[in-house]
C-alpha atoms as a PDB file:
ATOM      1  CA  UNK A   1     153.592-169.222  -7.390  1.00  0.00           C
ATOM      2  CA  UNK A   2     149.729-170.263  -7.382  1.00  0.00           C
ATOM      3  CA  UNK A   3     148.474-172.445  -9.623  1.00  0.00           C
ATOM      4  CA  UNK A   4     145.147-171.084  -9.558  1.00  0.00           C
ATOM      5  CA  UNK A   5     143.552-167.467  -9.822  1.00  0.00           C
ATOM      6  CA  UNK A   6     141.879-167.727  -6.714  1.00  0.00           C
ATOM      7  CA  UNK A   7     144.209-169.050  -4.668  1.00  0.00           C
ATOM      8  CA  UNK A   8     146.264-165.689  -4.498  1.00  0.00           C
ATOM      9  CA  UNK A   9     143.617-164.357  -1.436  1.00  0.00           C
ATOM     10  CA  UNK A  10     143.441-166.774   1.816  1.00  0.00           C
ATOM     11  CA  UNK A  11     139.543-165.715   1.721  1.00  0.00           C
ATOM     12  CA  UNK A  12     138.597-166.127  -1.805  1.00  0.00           C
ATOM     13  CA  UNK A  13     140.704-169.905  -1.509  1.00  0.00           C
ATOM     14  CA  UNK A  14     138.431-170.504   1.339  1.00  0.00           C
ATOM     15  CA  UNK A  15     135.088-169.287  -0.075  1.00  0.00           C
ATOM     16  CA  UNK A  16     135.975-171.505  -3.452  1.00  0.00           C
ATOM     17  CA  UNK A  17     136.790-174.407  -1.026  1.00  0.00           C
ATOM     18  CA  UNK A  18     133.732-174.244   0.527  1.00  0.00           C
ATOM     19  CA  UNK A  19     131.188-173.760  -1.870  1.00  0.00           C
ATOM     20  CA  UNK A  20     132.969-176.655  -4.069  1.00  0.00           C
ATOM     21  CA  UNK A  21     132.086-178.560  -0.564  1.00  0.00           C
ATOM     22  CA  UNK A  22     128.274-177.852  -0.546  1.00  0.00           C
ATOM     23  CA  UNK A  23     125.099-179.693  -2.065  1.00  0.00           C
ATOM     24  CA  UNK A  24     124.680-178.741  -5.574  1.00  0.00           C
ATOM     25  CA  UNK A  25     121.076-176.747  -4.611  1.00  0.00           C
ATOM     26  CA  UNK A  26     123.218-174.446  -2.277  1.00  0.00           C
ATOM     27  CA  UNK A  27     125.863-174.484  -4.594  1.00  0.00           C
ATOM     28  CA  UNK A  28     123.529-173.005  -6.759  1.00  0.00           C
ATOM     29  CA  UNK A  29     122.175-170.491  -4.443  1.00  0.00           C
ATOM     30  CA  UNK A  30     126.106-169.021  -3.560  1.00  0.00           C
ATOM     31  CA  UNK A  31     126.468-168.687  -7.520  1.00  0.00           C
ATOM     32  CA  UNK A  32     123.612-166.251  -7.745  1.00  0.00           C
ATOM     33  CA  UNK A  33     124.648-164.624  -4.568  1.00  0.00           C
ATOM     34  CA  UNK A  34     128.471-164.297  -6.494  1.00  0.00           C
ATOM     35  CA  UNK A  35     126.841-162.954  -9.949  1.00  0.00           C
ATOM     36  CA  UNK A  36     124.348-160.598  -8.227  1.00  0.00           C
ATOM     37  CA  UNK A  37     127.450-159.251  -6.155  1.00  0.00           C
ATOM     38  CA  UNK A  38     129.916-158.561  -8.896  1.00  0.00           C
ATOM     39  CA  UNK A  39     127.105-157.069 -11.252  1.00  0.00           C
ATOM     40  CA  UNK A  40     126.397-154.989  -8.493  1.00  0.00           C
ATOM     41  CA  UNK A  41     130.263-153.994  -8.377  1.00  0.00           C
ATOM     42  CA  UNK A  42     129.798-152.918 -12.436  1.00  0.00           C
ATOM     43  CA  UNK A  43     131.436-156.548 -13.710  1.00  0.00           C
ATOM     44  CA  UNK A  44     130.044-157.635 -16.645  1.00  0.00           C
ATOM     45  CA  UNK A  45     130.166-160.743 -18.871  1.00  0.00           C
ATOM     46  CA  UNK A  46     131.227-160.215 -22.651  1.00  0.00           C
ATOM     47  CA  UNK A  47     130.275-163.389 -25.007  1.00  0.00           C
ATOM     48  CA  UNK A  48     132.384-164.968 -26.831  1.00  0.00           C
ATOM     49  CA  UNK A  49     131.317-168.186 -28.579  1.00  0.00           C
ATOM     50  CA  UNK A  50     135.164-169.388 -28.064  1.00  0.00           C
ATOM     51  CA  UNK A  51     134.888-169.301 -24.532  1.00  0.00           C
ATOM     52  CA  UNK A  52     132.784-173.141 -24.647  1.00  0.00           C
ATOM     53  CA  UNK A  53     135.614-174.429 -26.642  1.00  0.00           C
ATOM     54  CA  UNK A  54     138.064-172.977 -24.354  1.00  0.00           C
ATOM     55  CA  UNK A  55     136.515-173.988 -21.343  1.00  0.00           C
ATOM     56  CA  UNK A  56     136.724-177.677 -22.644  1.00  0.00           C
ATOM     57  CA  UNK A  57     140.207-177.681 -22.796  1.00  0.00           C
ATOM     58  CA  UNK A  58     140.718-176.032 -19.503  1.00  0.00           C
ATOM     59  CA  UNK A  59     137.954-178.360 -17.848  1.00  0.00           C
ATOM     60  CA  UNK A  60     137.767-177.483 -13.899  1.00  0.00           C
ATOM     61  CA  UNK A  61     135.502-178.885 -10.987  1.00  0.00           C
ATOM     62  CA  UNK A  62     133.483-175.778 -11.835  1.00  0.00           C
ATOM     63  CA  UNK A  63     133.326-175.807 -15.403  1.00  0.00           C
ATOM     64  CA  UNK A  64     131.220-178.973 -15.187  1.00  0.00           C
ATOM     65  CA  UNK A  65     128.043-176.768 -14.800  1.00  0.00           C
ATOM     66  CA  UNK A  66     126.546-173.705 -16.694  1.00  0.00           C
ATOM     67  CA  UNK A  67     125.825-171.757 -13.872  1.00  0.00           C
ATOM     68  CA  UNK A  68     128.832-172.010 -11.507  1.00  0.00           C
ATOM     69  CA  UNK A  69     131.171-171.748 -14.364  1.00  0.00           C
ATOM     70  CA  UNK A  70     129.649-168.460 -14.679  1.00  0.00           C
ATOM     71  CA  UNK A  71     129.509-167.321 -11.303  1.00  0.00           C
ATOM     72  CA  UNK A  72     133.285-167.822 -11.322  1.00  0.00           C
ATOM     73  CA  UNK A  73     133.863-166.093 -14.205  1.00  0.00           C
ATOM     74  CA  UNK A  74     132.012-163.173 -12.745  1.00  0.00           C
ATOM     75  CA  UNK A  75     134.031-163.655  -9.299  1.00  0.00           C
ATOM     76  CA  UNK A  76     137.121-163.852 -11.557  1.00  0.00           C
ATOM     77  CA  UNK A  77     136.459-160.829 -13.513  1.00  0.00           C
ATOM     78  CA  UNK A  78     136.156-158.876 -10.296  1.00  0.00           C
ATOM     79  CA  UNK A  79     138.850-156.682  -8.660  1.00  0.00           C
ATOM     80  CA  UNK A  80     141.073-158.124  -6.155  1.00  0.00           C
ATOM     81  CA  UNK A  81     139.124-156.000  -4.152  1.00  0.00           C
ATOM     82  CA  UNK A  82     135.882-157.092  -4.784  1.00  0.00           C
ATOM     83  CA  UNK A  83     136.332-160.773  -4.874  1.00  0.00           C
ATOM     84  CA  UNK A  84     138.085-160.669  -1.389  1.00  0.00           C
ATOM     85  CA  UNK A  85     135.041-158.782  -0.179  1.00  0.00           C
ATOM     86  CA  UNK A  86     132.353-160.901  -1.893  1.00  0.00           C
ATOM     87  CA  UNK A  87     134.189-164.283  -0.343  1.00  0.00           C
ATOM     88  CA  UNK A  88     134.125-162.802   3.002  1.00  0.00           C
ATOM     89  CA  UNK A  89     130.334-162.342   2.376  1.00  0.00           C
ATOM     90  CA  UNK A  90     130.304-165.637   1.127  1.00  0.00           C
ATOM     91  CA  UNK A  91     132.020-167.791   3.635  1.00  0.00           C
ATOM     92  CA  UNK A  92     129.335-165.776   6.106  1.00  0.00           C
ATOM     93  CA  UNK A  93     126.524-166.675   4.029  1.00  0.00           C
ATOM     94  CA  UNK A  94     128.090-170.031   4.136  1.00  0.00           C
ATOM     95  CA  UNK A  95     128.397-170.650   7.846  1.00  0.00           C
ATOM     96  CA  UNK A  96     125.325-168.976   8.558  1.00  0.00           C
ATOM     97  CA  UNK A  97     123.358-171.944   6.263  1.00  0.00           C
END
């Protein structure tokens, strides 16, 4: 049983591991690359002003900052489908840097 919702896909546990593993700037620049991807897939964000709250209780490495916690939530959010195919992306975009 996995403990976490991306660990169920070999790539997506790999892409997470890696981009927890880079500087913060291209940290940054793989969280764009995950929200533009899933928007592009149709995924959209709803707001909920409970979410904050939430998110304090459930604190993880990625939570700490605005705009990873929301790249995961869009890479989350995804299909299986689409979040295996945007880490694959991702851990090329990753070695390629």
């Amino acid at each position: 049983m996995y403990k976490r919702w991306y660990d169920k896909d070999p790539a997506v546990s790999l892409a997470v591991s890696l981009l927890r593993n880079a500087s913060i700037e291209n940290q940054y620049k793989y969280a764009e690359f995950i929200v533009k991807k899933a928007q592009e897939n149709g995924v959209r964000l709803e707001s909920n002003p409970l979410t904050g709250a939430f998110n304090y209780i459930m604190r993880r490495w990625y939570d700490n900052d605005e705009k990873l916690a929301e790249a995961f939530e869009y890479l989350q959010k995804s299909s299986v489908e689409h979040q295996k195919e945007i880490a694959l992306e991702l851990i090329h975009l990753i070695q390629d840097s």
